[in-house]
Protein backbone atom coordinates (compact mmCIF):
# COMPACT_ATOMS: atom_id res chain seq x y z
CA UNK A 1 46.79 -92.33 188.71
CA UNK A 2 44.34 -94.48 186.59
CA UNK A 3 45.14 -93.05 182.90
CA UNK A 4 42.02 -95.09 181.66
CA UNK A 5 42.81 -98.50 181.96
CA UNK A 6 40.87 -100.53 184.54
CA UNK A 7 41.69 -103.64 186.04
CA UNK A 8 39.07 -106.14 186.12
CA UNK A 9 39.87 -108.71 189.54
CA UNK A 10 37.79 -111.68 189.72
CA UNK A 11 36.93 -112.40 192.83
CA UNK A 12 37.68 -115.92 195.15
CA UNK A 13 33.43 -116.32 194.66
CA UNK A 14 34.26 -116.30 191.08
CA UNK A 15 37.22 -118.53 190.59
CA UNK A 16 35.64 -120.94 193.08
CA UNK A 17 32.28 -121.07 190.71
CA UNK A 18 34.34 -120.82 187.54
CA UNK A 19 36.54 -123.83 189.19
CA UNK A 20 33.23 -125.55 189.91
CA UNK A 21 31.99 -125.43 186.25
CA UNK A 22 34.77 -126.83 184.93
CA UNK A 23 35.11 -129.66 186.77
CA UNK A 24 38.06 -128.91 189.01
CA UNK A 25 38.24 -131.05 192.10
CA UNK A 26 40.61 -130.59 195.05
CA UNK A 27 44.27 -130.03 194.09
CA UNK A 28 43.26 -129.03 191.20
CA UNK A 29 40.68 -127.14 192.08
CA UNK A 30 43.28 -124.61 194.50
CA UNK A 31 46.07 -124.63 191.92
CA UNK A 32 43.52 -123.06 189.51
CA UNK A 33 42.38 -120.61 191.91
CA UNK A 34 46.13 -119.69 192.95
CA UNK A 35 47.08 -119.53 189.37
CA UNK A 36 44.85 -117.16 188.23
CA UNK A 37 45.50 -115.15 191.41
CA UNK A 38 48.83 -114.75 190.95
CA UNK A 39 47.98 -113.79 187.02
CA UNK A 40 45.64 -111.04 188.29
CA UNK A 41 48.59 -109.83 191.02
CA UNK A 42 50.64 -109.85 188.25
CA UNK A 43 48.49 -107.92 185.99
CA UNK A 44 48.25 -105.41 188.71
CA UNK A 45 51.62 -105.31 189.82
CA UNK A 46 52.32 -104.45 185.73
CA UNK A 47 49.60 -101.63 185.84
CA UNK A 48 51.45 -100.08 188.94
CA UNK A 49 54.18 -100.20 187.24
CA UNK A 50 53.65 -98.59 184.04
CA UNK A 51 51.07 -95.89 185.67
CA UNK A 52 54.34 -95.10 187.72
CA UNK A 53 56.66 -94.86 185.02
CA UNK A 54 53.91 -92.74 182.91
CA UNK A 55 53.34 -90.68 186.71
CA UNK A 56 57.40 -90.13 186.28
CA UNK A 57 57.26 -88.81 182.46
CA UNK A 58 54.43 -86.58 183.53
CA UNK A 59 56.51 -85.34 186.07
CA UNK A 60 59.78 -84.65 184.07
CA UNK A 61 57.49 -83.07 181.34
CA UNK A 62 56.14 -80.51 183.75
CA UNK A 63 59.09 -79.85 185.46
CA UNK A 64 60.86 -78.74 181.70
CA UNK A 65 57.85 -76.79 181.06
CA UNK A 66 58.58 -74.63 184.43
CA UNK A 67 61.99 -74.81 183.84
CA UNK A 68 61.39 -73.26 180.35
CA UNK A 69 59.11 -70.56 181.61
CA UNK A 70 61.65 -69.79 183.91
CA UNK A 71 64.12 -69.02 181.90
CA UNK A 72 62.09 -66.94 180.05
CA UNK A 73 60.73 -64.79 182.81
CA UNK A 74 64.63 -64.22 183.69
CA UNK A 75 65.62 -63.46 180.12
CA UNK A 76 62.39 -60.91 179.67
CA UNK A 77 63.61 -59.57 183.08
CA UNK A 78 67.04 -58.59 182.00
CA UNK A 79 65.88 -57.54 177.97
CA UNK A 80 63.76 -54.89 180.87
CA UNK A 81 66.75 -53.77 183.05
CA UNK A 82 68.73 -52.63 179.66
């Protein structure tokens, strides 16, 4: 279901060095880290959602197409039986 977009997770190594860098102590320092994990869970929970939504319009598209081709099978069949 990835249509080309990839999701780029730092990892708690990251954020903790990142953290580190910046200065963040204590408190601080786990409110950043939470904070951007929730961002990145929220970023993914987003991508789930729209690759679901685009999974869905694939789904209805295809379905129309066999639905068409259907109905053109049955109408060839009966231009055949007259």
């Amino acid at each position: 279901m990835n249509f080309g977009t990839e999701i780029k997770m730092a990892t708690v190594q990251t954020l903790k060095d990142l953290g580190e860098q910046m200065g963040l102590k204590g408190t601080e320092f786990r409110d950043f880290i939470k904070e951007q994990q929730d961002l990145e869970r929220e970023e993914r929970n987003q991508q789930l959602e729209h690759d679901k939504i685009q999974q869905d319009k694939d789904d209805k598209f295809r379905l129309a197409q066999m639905e068409r081709q259907k109905r053109k099978r049955t109408t060839r069949d009966r231009t055949d039986e007259i």
